[in-house]
N, C-alpha and C. Protein backbone atom coordinates (compact mmCIF):
# COMPACT_ATOMS: atom_id res chain seq x y z
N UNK A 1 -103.71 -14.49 79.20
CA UNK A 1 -103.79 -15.45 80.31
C UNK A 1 -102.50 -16.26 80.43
N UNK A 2 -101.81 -16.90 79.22
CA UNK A 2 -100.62 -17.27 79.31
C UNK A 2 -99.36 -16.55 79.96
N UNK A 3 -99.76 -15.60 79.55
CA UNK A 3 -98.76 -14.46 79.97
C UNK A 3 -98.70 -14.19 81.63
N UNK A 4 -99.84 -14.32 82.20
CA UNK A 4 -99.79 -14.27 83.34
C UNK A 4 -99.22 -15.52 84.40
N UNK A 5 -99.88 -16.44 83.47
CA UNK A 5 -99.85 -17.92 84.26
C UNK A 5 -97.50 -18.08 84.01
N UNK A 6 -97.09 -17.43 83.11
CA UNK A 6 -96.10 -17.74 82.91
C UNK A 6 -95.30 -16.46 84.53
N UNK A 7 -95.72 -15.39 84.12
CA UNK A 7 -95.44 -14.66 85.22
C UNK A 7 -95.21 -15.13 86.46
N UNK A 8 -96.54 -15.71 87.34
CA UNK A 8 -96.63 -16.04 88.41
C UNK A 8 -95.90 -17.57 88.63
N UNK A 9 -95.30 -18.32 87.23
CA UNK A 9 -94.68 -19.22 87.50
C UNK A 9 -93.24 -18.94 87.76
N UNK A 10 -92.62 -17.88 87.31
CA UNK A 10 -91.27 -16.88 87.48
C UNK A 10 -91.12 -16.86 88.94
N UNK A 11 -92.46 -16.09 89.74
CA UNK A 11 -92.36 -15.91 91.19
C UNK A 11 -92.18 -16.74 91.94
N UNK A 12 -93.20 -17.90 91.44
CA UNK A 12 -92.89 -19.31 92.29
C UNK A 12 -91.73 -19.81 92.37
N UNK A 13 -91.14 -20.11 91.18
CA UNK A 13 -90.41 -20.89 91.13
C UNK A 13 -89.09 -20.36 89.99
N UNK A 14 -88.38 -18.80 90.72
CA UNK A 14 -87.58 -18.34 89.79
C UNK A 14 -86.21 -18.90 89.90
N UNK A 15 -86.01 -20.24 90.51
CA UNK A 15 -84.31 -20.67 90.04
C UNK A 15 -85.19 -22.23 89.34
N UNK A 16 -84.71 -22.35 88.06
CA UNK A 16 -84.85 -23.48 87.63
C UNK A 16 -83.65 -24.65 86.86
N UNK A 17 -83.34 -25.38 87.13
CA UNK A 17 -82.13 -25.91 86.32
C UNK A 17 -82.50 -27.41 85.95
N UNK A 18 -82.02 -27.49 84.73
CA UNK A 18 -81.88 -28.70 84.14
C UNK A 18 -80.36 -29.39 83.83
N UNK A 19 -79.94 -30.53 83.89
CA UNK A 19 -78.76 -30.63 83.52
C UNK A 19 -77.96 -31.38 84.48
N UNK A 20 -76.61 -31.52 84.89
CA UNK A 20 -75.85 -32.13 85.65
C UNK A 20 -74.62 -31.47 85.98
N UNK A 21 -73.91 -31.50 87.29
CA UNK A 21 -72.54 -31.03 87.72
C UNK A 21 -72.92 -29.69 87.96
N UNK A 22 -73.93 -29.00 87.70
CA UNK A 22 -74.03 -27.58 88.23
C UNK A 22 -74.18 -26.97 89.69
N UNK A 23 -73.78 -26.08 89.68
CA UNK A 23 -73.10 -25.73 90.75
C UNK A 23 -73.48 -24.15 91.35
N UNK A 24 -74.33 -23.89 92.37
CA UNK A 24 -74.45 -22.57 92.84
C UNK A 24 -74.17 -22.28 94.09
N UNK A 25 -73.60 -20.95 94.63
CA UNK A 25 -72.87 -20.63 95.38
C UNK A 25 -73.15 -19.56 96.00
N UNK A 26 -74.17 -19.41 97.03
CA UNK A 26 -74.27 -18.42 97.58
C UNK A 26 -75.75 -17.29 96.57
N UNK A 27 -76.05 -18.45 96.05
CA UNK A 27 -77.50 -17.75 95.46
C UNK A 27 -78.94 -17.86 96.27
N UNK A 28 -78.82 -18.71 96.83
CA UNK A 28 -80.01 -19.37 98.31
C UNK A 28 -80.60 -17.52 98.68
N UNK A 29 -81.27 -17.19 98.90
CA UNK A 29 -82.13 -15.85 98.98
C UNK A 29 -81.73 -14.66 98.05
N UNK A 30 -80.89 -15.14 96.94
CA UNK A 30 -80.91 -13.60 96.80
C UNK A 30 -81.48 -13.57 95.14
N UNK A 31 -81.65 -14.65 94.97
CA UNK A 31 -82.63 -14.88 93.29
C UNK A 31 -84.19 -15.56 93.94
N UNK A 32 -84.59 -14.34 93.91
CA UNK A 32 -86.09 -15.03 94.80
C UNK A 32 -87.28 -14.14 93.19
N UNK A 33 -88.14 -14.34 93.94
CA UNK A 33 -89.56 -13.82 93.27
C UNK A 33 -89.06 -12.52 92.68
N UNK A 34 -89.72 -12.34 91.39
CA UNK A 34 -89.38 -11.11 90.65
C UNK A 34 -87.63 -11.01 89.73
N UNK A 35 -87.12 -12.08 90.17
CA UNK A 35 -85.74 -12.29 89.45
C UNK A 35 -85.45 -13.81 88.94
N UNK A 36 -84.93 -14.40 88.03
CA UNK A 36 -84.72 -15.08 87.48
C UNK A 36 -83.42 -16.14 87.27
N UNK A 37 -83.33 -17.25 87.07
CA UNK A 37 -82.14 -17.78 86.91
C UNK A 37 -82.31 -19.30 86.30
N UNK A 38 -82.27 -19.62 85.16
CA UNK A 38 -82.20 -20.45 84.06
C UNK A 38 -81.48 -21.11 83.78
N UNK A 39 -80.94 -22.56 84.22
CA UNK A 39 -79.60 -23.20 83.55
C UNK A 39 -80.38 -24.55 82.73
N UNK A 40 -79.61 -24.63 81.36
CA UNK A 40 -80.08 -25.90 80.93
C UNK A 40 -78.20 -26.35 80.42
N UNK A 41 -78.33 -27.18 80.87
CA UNK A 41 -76.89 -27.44 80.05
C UNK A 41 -75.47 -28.14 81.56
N UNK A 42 -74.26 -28.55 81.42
CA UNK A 42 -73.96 -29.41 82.33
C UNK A 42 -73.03 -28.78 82.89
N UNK A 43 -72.10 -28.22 84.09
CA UNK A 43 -70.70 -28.11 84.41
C UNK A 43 -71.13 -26.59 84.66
N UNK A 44 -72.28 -25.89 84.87
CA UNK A 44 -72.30 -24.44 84.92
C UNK A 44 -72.22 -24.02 86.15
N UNK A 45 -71.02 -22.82 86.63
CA UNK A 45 -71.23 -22.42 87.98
C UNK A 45 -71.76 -21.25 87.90
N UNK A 46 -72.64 -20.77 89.35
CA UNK A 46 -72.92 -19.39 89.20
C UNK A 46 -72.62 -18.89 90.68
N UNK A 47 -71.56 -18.29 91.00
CA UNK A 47 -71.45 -17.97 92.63
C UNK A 47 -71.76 -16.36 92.83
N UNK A 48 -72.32 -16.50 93.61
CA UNK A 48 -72.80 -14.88 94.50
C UNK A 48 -71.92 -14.54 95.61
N UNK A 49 -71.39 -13.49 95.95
CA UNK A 49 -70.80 -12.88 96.65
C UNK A 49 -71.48 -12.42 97.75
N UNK A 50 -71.09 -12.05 99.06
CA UNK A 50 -71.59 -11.54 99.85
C UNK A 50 -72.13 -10.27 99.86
N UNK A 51 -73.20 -9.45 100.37
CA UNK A 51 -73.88 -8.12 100.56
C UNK A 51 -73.75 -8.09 99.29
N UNK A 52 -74.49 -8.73 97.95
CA UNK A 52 -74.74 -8.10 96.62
C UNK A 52 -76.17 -7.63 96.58
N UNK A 53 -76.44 -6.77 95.87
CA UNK A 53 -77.78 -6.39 96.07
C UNK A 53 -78.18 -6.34 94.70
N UNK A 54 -79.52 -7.06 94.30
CA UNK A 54 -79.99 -7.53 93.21
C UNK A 54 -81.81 -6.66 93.54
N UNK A 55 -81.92 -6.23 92.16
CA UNK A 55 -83.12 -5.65 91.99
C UNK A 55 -83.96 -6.57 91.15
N UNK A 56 -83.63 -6.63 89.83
CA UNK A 56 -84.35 -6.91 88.71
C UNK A 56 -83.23 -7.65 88.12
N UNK A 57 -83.11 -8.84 87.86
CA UNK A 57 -82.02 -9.46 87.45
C UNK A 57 -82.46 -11.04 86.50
N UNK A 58 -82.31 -11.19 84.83
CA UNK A 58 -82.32 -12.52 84.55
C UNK A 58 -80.95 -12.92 84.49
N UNK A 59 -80.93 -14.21 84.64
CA UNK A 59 -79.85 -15.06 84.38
C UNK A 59 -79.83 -16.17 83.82
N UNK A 60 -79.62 -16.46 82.16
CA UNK A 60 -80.15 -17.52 81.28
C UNK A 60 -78.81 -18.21 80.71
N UNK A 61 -78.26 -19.57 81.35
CA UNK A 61 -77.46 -19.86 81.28
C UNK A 61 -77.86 -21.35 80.13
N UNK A 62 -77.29 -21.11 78.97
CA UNK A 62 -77.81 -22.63 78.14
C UNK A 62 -76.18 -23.16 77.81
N UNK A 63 -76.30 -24.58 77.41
CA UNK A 63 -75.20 -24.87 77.07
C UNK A 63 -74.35 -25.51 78.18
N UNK A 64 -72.61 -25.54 77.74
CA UNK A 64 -71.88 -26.29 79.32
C UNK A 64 -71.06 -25.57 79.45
N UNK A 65 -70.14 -25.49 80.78
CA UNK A 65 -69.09 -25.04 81.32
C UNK A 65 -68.89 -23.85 81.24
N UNK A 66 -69.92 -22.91 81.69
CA UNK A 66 -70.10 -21.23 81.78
C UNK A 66 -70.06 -21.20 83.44
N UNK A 67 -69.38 -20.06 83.62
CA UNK A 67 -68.98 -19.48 85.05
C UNK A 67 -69.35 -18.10 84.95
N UNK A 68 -70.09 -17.91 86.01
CA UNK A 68 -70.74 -16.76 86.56
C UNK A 68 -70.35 -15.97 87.68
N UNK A 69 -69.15 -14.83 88.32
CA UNK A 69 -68.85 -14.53 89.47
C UNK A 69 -69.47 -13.10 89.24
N UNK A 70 -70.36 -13.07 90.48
CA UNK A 70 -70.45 -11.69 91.24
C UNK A 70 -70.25 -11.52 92.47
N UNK A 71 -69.14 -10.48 92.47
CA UNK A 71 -68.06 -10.62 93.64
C UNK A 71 -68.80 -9.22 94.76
N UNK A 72 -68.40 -9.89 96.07
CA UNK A 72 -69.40 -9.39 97.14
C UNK A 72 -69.28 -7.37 96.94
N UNK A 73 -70.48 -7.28 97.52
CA UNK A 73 -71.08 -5.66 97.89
C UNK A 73 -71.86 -5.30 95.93
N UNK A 74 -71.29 -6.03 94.46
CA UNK A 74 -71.75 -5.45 93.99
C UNK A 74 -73.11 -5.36 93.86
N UNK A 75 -73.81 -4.25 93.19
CA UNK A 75 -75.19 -3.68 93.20
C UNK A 75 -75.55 -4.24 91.54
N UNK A 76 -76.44 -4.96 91.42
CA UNK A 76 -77.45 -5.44 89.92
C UNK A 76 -78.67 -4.66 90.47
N UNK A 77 -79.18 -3.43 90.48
CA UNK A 77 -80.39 -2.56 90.35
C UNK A 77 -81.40 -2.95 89.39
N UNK A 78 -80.56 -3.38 88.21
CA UNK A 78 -81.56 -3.44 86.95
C UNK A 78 -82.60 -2.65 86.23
N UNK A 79 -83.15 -2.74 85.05
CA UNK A 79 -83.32 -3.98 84.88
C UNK A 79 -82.35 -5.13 83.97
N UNK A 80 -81.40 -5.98 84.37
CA UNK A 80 -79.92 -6.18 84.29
C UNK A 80 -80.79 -8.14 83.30
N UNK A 81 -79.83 -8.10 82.39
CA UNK A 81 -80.18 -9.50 81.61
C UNK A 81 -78.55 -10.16 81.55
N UNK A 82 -78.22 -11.50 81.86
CA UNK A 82 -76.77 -12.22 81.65
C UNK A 82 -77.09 -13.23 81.04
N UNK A 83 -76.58 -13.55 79.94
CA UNK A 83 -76.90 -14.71 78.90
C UNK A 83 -75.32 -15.05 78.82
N UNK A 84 -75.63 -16.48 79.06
CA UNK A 84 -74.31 -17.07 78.84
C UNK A 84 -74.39 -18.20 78.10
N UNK A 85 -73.82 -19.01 76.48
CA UNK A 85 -74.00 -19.90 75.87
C UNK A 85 -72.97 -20.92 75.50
N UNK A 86 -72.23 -21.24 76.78
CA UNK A 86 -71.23 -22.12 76.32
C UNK A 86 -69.72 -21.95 76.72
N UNK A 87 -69.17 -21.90 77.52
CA UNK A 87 -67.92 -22.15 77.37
C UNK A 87 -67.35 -20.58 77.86
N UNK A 88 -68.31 -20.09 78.60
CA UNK A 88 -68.00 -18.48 78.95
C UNK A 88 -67.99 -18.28 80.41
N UNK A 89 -67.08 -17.00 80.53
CA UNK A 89 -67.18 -16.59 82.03
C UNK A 89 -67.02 -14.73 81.78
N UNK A 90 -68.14 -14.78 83.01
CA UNK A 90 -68.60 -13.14 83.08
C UNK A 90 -68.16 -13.26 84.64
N UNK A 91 -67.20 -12.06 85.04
CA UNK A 91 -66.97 -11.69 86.21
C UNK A 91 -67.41 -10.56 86.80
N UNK A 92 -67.95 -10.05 87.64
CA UNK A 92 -68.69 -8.58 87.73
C UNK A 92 -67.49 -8.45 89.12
N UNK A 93 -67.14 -7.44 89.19
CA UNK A 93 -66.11 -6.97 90.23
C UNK A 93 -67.00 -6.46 91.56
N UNK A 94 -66.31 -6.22 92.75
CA UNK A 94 -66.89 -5.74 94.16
C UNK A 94 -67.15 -4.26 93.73
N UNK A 95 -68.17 -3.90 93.96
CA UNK A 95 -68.70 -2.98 94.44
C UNK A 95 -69.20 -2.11 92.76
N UNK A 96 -69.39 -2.99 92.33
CA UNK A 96 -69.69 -2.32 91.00
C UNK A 96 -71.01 -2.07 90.65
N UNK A 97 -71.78 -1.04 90.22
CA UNK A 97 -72.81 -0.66 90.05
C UNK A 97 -73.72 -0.77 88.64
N UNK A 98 -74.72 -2.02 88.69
CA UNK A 98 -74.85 -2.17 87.38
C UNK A 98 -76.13 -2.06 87.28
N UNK A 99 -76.64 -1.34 86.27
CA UNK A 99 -78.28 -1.15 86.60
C UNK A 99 -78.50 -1.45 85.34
N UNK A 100 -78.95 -1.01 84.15
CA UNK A 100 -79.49 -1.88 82.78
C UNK A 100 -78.51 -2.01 81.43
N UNK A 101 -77.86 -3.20 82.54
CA UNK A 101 -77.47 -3.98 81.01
C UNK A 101 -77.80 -5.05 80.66
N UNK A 102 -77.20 -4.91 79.35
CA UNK A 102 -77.33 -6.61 78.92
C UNK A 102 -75.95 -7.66 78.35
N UNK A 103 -75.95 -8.33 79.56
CA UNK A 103 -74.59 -9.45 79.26
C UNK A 103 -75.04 -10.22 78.33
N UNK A 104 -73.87 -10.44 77.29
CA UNK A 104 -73.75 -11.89 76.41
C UNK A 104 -72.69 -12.39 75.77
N UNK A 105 -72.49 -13.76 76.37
CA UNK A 105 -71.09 -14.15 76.25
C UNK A 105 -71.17 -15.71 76.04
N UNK A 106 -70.64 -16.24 74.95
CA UNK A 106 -70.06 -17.20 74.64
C UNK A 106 -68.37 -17.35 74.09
N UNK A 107 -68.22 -18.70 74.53
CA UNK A 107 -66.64 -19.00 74.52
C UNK A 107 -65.66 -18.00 74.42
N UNK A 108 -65.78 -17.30 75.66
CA UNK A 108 -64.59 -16.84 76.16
C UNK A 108 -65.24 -15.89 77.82
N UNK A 109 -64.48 -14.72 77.60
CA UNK A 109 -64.74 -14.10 78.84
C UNK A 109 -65.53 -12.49 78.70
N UNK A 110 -66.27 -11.94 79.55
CA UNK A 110 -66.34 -10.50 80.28
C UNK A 110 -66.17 -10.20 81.11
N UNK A 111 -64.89 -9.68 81.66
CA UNK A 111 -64.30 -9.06 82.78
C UNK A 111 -64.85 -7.52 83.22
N UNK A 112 -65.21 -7.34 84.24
CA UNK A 112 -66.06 -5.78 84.94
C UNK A 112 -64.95 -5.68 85.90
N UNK A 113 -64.20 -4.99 86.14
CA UNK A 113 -63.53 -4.54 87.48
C UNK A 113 -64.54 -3.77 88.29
N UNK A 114 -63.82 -3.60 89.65
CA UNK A 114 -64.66 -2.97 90.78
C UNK A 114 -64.55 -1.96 90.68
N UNK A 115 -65.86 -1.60 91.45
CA UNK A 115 -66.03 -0.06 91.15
C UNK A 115 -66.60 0.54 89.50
N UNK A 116 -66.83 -0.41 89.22
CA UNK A 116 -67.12 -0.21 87.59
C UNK A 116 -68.86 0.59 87.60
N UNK A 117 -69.36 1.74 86.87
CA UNK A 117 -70.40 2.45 87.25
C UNK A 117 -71.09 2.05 85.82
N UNK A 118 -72.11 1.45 85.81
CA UNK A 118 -72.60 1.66 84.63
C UNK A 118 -74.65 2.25 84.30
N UNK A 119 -74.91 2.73 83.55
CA UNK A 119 -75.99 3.13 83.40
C UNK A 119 -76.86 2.30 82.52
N UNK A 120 -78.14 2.92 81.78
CA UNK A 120 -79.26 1.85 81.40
C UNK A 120 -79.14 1.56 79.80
N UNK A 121 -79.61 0.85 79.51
CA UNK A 121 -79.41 0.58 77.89
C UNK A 121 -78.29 -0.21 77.68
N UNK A 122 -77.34 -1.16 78.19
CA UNK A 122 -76.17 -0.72 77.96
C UNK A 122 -76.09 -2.42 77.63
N UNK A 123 -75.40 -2.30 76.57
CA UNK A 123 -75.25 -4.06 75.24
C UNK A 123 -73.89 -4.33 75.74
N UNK A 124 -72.93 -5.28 76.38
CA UNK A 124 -71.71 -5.97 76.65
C UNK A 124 -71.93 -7.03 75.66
N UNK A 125 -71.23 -7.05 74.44
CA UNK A 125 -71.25 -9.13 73.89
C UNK A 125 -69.97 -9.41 73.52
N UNK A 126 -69.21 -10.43 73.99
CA UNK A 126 -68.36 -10.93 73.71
C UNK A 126 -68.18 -11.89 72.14
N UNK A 127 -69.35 -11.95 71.29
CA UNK A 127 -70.11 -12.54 70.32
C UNK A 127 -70.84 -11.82 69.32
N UNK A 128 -70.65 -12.44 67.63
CA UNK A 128 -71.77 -11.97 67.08
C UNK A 128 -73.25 -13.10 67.27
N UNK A 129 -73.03 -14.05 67.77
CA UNK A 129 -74.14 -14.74 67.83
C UNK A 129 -73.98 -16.00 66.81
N UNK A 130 -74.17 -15.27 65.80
CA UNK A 130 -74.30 -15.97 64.34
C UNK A 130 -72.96 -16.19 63.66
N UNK A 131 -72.45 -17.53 63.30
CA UNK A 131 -71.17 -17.24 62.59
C UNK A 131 -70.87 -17.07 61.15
N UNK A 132 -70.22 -16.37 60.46
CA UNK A 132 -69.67 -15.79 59.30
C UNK A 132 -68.65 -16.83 58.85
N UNK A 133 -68.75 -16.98 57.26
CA UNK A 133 -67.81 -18.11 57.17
C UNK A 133 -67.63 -17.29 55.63
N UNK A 134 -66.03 -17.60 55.35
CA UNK A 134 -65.61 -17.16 54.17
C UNK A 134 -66.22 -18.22 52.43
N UNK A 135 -66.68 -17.27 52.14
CA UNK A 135 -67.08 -18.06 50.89
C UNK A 135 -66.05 -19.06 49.86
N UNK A 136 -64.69 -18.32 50.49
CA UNK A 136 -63.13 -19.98 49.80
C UNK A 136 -63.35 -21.25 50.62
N UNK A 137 -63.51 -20.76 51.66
CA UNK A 137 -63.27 -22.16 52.45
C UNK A 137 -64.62 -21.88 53.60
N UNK A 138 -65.80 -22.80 53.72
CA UNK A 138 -67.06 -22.56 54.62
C UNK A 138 -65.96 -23.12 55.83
N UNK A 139 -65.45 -23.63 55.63
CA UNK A 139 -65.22 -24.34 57.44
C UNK A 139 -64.45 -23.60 58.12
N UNK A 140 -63.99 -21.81 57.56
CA UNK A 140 -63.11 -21.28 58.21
C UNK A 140 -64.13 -19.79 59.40
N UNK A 141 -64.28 -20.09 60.27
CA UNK A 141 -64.91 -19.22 60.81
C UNK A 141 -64.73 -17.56 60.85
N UNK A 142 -64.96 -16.94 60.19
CA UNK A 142 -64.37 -15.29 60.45
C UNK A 142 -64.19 -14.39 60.82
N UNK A 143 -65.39 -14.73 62.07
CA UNK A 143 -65.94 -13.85 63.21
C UNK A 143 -65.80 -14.33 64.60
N UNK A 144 -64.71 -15.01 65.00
CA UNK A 144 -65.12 -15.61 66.17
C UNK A 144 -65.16 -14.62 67.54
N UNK A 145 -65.61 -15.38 68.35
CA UNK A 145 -65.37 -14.34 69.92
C UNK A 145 -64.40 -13.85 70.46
N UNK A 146 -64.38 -12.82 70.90
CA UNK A 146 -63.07 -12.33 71.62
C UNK A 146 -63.60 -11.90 73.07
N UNK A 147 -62.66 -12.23 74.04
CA UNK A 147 -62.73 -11.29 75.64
C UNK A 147 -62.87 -9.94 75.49
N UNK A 148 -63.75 -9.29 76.57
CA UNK A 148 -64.00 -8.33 76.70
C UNK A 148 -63.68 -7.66 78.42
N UNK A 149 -62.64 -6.59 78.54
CA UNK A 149 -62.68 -6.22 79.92
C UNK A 149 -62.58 -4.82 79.86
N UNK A 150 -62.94 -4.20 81.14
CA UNK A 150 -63.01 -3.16 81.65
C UNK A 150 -62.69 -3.02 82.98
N UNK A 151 -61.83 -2.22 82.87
CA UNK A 151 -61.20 -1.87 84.40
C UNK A 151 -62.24 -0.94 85.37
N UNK A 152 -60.92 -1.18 86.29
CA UNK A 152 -61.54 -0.32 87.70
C UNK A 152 -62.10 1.01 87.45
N UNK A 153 -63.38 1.03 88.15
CA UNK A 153 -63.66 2.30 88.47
C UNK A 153 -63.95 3.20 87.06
N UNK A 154 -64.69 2.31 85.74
CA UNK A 154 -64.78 3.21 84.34
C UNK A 154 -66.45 3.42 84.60
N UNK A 155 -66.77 4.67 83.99
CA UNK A 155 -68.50 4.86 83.66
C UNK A 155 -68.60 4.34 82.46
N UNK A 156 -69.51 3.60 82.62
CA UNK A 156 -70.15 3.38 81.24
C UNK A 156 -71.66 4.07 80.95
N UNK A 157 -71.98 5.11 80.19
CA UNK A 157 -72.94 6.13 80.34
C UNK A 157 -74.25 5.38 79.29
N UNK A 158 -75.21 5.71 79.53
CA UNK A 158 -76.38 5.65 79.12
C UNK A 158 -76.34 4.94 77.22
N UNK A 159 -77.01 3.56 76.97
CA UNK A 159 -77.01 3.58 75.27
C UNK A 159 -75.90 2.76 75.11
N UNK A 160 -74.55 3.01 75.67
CA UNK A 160 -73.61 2.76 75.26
C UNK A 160 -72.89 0.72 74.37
N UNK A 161 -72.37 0.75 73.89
CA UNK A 161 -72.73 -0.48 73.40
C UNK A 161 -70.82 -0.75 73.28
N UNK A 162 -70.38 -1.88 74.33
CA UNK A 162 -69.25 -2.17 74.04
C UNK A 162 -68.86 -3.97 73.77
N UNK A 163 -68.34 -4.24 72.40
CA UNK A 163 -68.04 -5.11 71.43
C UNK A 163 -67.18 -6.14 71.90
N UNK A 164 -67.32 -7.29 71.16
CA UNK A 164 -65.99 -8.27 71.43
C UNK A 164 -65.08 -7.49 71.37
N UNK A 165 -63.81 -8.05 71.88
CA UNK A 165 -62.09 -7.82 71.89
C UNK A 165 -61.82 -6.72 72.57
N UNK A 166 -62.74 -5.63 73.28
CA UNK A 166 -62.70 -4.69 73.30
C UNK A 166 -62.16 -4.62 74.83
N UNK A 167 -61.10 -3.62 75.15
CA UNK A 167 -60.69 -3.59 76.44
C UNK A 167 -60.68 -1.48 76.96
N UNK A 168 -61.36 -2.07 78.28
CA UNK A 168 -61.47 -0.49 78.89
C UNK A 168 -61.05 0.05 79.68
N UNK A 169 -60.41 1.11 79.21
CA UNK A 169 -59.41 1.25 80.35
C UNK A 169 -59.91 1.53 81.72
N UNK A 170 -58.83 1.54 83.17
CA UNK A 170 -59.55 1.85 84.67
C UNK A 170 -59.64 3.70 84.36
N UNK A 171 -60.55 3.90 85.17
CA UNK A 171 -60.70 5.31 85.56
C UNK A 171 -61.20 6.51 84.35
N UNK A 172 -61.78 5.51 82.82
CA UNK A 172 -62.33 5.84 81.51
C UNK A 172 -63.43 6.10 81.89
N UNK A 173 -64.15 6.85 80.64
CA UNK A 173 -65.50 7.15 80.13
C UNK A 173 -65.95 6.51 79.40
N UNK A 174 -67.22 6.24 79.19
CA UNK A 174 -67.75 5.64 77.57
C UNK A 174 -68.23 6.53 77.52
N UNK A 175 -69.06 7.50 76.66
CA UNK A 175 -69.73 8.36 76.31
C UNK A 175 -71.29 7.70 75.91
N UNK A 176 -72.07 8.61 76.15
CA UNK A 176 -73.53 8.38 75.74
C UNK A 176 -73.69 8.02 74.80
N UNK A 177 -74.04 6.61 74.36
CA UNK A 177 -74.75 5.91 72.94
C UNK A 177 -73.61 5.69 72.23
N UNK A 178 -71.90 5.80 72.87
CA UNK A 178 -70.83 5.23 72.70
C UNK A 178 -70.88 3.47 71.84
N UNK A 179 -70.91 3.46 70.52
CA UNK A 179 -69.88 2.14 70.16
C UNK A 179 -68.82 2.11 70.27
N UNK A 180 -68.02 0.99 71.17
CA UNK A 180 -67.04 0.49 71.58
C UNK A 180 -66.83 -0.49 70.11
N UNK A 181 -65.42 -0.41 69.28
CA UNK A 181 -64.62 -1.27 68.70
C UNK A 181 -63.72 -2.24 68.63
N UNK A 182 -62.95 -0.64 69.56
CA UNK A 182 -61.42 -0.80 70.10
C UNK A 182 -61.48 -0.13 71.11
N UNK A 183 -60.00 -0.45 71.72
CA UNK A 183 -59.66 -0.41 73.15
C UNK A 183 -59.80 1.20 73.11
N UNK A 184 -60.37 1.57 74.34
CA UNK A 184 -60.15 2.77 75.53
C UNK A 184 -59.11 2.74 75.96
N UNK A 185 -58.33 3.88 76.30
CA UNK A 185 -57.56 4.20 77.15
C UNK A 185 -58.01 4.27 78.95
N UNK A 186 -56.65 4.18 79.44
CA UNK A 186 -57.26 4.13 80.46
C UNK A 186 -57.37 5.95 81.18
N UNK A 187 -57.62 6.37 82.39
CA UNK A 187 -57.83 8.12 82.17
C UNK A 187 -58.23 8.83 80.96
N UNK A 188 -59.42 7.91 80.20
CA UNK A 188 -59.76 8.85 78.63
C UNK A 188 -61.39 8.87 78.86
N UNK A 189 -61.83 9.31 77.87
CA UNK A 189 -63.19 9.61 77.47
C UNK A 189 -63.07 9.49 75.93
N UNK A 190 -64.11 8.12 75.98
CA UNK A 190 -64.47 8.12 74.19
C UNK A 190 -66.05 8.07 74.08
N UNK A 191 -66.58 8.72 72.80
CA UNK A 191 -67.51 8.89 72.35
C UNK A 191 -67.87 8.52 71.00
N UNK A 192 -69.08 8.46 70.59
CA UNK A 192 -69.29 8.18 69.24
C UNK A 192 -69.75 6.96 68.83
N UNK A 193 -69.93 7.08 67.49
CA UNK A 193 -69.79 5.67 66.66
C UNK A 193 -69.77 5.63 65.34
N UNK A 194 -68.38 4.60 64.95
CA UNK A 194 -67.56 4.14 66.52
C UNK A 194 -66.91 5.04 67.24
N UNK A 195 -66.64 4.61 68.32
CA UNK A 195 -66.20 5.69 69.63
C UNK A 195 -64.80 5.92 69.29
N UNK A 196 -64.20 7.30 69.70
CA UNK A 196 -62.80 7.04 69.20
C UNK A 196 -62.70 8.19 70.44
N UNK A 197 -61.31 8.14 70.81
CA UNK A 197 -60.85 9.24 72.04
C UNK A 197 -61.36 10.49 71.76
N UNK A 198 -61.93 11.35 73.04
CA UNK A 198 -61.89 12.81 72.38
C UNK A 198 -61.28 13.94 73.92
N UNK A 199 -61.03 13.13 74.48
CA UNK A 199 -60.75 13.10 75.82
C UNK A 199 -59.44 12.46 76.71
N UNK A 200 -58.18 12.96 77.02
CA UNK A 200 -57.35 12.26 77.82
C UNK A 200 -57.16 12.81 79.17
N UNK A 201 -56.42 11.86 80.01
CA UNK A 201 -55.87 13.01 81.01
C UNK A 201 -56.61 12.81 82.11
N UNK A 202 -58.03 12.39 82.32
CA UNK A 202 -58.58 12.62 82.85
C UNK A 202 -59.42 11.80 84.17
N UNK A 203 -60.08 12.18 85.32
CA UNK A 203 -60.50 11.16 86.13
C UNK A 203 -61.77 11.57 86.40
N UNK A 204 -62.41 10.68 87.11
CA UNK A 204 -64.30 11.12 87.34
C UNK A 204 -64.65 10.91 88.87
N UNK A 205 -65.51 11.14 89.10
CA UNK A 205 -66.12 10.86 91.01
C UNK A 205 -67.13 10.98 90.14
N UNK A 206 -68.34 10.06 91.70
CA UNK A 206 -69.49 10.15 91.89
C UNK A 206 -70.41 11.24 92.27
């Protein structure tokens, strides 16, 4: 019964925000019933682009000063999750095709260029979440966040799971159930895990 009563409160009332200085842009009809959007925290923007087309989409923004761009024509099909905790910005490029992933990004960035194709399953974190501290000195952090981008026009295929620091090249492959470490080339195909080139040279169509 909870479960439901929580459901039908999603539909009613799926943009909710708590907080101050926040800021949305072009979200007015297109986060309606059946999609989601969550801010608790102060200074957060989230702007929508023109002709984006949203299926199944959360958007759970906690924390301050996270920026959200999805730049006009791209497609969120879903079922698509963006978690942002602080001090982050996720850019999704024009015309990019994103159907099930899952964004997560604190203090720093995820860059998507346009045209970017991606498929279902698919983990983006700029973060381990949890921080690691060296047992000489606790106050030295060991794991921190790094930016994550991907150029124009790359597939990212089914499973695939790409890591902080990690940059992809335009006109690349990820391969199926691909861990991302390190950088892609750009015209390559990597696979595996971890993924390592097995593929150069090369370009893709739809």
């Amino acid at each position: 019964m909870i479960e439901i009563i929580k459901h039908l409160a999603h539909w009613l009332r799926p943009i909710k925000i708590i907080g101050e200085g926040n800021v949305l842009i072009g979200v007015k009809n297109k986060i309606k019933g059946g999609n989601l959007l969550r801010i608790n925290g102060k200074n957060n923007v989230v702007r929508i682009g023109d002709s984006v087309k949203i299926g199944t989409l959360n958007i759970i923004i906690s924390g301050d000063n996270n920026t959200l761009i999805i730049e006009p024509e791209a497609r969120l099909i879903g079922p698509c999750v963006i978690e942002m905790h602080g001090n982050a910005t996720i850019t999704i490029g024009r015309n990019a095709g994103v159907r099930g992933v899952h964004f997560l990004a604190k203090d720093g960035k995820i860059t998507v260029g346009d045209l970017v194709m991606f498929s279902y399953g698919i983990n983006i974190r700029n973060t381990d979440s949890h921080r690691i501290f060296s047992c000489a000195s606790p106050d030295v952090v060991t794991n921190p966040s790094a930016d994550i981008e991907i150029g124009r026009h790359a597939w990212i295929c089914m499973n695939a799971s790409i890591l902080k620091g990690v940059k992809v090249g335009s006109d690349s492959v990820v391969g199926y159930g691909a861990v991302l470490t390190r950088d892609c080339p750009a015209n390559a195909v990597v696979a595996g895990n971890p993924a390592r080139v097995v593929k150069t040279g090369i370009i893709w169509d739809y």
